[in-house]
N, C-alpha and C. Protein backbone atom coordinates (compact mmCIF):
# COMPACT_ATOMS: atom_id res chain seq x y z
N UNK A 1 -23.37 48.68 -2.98
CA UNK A 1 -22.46 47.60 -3.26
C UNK A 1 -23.07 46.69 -4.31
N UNK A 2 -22.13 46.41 -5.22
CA UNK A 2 -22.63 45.58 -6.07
C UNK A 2 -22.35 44.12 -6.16
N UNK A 3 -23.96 43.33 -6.41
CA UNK A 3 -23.75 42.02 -5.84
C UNK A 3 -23.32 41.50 -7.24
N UNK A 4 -22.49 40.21 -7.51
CA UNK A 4 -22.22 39.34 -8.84
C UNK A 4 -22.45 37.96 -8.55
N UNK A 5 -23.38 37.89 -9.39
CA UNK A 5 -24.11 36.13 -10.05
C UNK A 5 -22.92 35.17 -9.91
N UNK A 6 -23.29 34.34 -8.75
CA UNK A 6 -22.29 33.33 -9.33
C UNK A 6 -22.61 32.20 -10.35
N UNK A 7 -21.94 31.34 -10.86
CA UNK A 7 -22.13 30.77 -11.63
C UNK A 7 -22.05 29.11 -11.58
N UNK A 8 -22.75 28.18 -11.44
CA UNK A 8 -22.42 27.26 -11.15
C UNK A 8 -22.33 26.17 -12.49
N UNK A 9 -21.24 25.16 -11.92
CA UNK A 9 -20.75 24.13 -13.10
C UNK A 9 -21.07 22.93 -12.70
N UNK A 10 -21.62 21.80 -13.75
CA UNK A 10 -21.75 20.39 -13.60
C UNK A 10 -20.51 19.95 -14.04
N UNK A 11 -19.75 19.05 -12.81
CA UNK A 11 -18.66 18.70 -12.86
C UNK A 11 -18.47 18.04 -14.57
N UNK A 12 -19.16 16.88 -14.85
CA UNK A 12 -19.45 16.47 -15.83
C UNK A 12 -18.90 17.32 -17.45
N UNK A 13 -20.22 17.97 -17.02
CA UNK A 13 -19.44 19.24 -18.59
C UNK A 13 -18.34 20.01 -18.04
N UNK A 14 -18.06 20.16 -17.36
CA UNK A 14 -16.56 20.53 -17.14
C UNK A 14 -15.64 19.67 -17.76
N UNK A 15 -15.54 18.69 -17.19
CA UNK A 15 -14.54 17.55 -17.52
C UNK A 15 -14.81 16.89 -19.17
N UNK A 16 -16.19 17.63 -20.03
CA UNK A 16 -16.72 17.01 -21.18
C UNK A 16 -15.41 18.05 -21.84
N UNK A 17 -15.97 19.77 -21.41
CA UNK A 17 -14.91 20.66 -22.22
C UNK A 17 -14.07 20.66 -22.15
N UNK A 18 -12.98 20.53 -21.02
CA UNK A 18 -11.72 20.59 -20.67
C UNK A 18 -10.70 19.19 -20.96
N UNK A 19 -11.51 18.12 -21.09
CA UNK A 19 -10.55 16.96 -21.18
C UNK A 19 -10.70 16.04 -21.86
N UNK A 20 -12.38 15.95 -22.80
CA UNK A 20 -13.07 15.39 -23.52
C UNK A 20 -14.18 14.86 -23.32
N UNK A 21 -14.97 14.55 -24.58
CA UNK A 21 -15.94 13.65 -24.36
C UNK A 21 -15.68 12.19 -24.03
N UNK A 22 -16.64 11.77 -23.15
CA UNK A 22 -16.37 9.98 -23.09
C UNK A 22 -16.17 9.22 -24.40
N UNK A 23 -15.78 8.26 -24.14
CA UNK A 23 -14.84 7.75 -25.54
C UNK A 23 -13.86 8.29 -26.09
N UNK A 24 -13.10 9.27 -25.66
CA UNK A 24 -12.57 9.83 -26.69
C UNK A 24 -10.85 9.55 -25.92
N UNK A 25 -10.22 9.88 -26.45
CA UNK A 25 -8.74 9.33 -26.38
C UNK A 25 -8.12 9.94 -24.98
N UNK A 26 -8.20 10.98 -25.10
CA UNK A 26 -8.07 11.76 -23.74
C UNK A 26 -8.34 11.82 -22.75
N UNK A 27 -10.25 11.92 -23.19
CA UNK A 27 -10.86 11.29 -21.21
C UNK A 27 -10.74 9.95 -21.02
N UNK A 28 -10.12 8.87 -22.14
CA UNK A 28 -10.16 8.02 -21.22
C UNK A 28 -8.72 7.48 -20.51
N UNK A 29 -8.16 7.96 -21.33
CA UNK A 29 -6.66 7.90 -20.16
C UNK A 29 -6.89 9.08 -18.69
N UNK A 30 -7.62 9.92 -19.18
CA UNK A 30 -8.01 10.40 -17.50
C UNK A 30 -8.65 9.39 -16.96
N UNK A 31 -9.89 9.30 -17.72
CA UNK A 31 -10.38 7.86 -16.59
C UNK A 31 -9.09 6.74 -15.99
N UNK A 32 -8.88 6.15 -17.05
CA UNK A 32 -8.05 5.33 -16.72
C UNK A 32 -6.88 5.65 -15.38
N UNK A 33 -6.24 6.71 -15.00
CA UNK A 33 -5.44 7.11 -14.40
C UNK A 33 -6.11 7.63 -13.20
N UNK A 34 -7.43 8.04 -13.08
CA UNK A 34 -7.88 8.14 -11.96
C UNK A 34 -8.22 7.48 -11.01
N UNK A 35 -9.00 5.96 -11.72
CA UNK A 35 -9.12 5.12 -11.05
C UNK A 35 -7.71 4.16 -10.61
N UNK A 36 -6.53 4.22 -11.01
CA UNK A 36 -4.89 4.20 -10.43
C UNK A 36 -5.12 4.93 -9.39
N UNK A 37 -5.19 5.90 -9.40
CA UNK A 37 -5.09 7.20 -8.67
C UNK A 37 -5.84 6.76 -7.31
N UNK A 38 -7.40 6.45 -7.70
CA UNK A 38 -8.32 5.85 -6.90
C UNK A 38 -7.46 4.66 -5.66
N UNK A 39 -6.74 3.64 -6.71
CA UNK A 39 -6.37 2.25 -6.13
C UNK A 39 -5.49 3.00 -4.82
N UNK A 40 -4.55 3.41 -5.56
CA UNK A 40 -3.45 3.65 -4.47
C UNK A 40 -3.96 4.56 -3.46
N UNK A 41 -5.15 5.16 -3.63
CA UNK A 41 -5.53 5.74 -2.21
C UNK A 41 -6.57 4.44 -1.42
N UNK A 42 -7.22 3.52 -1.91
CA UNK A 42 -7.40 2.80 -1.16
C UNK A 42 -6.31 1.39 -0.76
N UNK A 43 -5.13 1.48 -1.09
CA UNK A 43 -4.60 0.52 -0.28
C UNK A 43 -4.07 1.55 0.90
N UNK A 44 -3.39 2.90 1.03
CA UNK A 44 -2.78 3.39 1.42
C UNK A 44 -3.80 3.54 3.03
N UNK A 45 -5.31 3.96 2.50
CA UNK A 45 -6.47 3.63 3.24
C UNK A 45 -6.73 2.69 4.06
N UNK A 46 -6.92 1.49 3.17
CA UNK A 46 -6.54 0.25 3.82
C UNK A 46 -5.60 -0.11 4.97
N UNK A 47 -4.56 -0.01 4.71
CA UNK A 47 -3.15 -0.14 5.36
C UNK A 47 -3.27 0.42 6.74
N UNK A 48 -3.25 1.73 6.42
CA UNK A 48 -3.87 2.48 7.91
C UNK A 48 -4.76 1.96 8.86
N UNK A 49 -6.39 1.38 8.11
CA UNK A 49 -7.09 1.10 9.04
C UNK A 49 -6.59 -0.73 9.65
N UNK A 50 -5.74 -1.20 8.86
CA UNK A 50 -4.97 -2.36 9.42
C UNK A 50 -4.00 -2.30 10.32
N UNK A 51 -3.73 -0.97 10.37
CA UNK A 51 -2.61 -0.44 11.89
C UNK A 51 -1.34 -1.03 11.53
N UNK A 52 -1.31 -0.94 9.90
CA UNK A 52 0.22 -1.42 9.48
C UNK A 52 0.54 -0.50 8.98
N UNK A 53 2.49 -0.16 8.76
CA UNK A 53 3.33 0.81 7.79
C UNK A 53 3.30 0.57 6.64
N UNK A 54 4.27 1.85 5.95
CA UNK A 54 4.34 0.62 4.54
C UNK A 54 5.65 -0.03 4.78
N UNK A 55 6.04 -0.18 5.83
CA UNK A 55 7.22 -1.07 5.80
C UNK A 55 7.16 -2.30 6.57
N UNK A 56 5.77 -2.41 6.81
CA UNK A 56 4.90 -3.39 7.43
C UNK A 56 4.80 -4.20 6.37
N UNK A 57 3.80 -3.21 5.94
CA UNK A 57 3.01 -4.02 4.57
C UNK A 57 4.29 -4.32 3.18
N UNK A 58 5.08 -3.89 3.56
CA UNK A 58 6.03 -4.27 2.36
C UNK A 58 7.16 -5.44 2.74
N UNK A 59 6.88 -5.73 3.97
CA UNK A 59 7.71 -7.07 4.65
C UNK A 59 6.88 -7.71 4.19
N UNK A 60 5.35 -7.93 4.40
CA UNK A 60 4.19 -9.05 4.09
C UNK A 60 4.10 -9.63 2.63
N UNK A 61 4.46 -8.46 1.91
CA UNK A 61 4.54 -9.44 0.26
C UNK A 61 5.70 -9.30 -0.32
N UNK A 62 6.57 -8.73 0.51
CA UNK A 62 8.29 -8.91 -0.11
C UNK A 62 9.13 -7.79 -1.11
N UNK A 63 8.47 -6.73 -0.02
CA UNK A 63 8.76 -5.59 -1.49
C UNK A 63 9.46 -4.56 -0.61
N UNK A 64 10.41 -3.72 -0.64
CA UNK A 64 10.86 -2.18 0.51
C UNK A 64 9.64 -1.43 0.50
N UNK A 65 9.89 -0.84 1.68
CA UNK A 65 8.84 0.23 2.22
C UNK A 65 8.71 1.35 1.22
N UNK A 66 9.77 1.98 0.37
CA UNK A 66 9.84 2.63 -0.80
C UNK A 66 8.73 2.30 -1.77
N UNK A 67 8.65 0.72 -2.09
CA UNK A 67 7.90 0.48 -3.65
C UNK A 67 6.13 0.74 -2.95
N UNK A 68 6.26 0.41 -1.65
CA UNK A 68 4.57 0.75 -0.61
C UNK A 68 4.29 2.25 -1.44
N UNK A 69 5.33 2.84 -0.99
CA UNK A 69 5.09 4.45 -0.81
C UNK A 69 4.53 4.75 -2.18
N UNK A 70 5.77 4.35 -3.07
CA UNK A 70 5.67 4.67 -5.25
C UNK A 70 3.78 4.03 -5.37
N UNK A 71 3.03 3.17 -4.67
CA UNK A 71 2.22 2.27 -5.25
C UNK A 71 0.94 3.15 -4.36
N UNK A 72 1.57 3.72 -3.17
CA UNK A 72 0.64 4.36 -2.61
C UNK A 72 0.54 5.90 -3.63
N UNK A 73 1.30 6.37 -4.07
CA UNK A 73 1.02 7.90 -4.88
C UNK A 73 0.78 7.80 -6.02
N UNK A 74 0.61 6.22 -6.62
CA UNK A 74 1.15 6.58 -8.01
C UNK A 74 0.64 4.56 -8.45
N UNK A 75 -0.12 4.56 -8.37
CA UNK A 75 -0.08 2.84 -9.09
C UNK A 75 -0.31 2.52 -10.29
N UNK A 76 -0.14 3.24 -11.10
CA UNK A 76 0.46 3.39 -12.30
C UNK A 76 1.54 1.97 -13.20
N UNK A 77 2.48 1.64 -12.35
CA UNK A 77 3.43 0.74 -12.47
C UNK A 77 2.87 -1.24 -12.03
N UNK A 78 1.97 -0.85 -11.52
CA UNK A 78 1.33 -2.15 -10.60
C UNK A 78 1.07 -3.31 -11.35
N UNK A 79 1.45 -3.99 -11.37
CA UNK A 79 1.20 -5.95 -11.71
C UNK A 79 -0.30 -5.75 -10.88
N UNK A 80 -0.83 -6.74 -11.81
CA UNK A 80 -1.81 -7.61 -10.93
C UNK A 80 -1.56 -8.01 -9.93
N UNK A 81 -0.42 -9.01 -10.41
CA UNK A 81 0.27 -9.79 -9.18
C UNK A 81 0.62 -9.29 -7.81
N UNK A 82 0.94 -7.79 -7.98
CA UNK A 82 1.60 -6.82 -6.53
C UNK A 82 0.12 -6.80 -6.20
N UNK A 83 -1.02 -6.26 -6.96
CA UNK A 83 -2.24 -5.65 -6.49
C UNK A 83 -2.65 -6.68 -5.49
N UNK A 84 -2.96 -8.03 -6.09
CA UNK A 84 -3.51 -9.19 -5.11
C UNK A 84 -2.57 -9.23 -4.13
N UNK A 85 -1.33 -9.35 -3.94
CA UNK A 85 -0.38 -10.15 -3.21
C UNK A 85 -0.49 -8.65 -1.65
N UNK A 86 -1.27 -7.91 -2.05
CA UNK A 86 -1.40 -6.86 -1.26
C UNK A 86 -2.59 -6.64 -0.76
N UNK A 87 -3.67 -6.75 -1.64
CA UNK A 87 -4.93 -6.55 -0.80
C UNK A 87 -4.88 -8.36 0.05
N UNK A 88 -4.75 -9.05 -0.60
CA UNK A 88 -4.54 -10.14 0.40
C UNK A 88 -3.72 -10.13 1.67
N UNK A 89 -2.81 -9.81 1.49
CA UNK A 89 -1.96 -9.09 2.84
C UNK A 89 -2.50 -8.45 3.69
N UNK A 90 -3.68 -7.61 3.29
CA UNK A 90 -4.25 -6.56 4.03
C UNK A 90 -5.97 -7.68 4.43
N UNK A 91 -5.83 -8.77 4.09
CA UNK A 91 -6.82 -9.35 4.33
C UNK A 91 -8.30 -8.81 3.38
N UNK A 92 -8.07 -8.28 2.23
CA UNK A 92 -8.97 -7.75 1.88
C UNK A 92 -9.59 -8.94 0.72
N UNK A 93 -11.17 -8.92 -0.02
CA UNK A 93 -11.58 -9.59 -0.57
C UNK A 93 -10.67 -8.50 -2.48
N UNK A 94 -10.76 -9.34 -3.77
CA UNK A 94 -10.65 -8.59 -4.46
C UNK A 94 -11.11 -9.09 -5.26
N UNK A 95 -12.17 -8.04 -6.29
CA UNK A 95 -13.10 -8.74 -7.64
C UNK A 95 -12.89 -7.62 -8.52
N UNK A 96 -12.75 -8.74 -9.59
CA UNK A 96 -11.85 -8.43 -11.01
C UNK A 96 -13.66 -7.83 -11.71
N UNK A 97 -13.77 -6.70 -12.55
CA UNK A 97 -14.80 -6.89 -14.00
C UNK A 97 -14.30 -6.73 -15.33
N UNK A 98 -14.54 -7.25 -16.04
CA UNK A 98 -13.85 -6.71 -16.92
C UNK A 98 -15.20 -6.60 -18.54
N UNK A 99 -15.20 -5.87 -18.92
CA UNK A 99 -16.17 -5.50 -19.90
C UNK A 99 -15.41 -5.78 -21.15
N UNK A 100 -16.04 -6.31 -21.82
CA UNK A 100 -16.12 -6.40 -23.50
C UNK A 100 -16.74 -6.10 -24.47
N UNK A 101 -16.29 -5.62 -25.75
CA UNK A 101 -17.83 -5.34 -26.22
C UNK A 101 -18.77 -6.85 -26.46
N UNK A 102 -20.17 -6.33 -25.95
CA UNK A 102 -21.01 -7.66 -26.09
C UNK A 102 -20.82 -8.73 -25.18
N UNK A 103 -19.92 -8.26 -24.35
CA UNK A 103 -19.70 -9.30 -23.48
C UNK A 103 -19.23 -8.71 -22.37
N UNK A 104 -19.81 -9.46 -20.82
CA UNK A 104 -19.23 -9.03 -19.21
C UNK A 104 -19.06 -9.90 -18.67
N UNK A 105 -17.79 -10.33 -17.77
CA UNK A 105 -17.24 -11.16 -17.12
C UNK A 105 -16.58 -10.47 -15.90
N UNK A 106 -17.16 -11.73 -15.18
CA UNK A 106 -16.84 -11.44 -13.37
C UNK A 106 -15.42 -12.20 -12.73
N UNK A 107 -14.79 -12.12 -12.55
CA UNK A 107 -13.90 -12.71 -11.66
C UNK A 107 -14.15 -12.50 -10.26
N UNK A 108 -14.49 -13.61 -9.46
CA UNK A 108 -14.22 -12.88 -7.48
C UNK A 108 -13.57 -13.85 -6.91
């Protein structure tokens, strides 16, 4: 029987060949969209371990259980304004960074 080499990949250069290098136009709208991607799995996270719905949590800052759901798969569309008015709802702390060139600033 013949055995075959597997081959192993650093996620990294994967994602360098397939979607770009950092900086570059492409990976960073992946970046950008992942960490969306990221958010809405931690409110959805959140929510749960608060033992609320999203039709809980969408009575608390004034929105249908629908726009919970769109913000939980997809936060993409999100205001600031919804983001806070929600992790606050959920009792959560929230800190802003925001990078510049030559310059870093904290919001908490």
């Amino acid at each position: 029987m013949e055995t075959k080499e597997i081959k192993f990949h650093n996620f990294d250069k994967l994602k360098n060949k397939y979607i770009g290098e950092p900086g570059t136009e492409k990976r960073d709208q992946y970046e950008f969209e992942l960490k969306l991607d990221i958010l809405g799995e931690i409110i959805k996270q959140t929510r749960k371990e608060r033992n609320l719905t999203q039709e809980q949590l969408g009575d608390l800052i004034g929105v249908k259980k629908s726009e919970i759901s769109k913000l939980e798969r997809n936060a993409r569309n999100m205001t600031i304004s919804t983001v806070l008015k929600i992790f606050h709802a959920l009792k959560a702390k929230v800190n802003f960074k925001i990078e510049l060139e030559n310059m870093d600033m904290s919001i908490a």
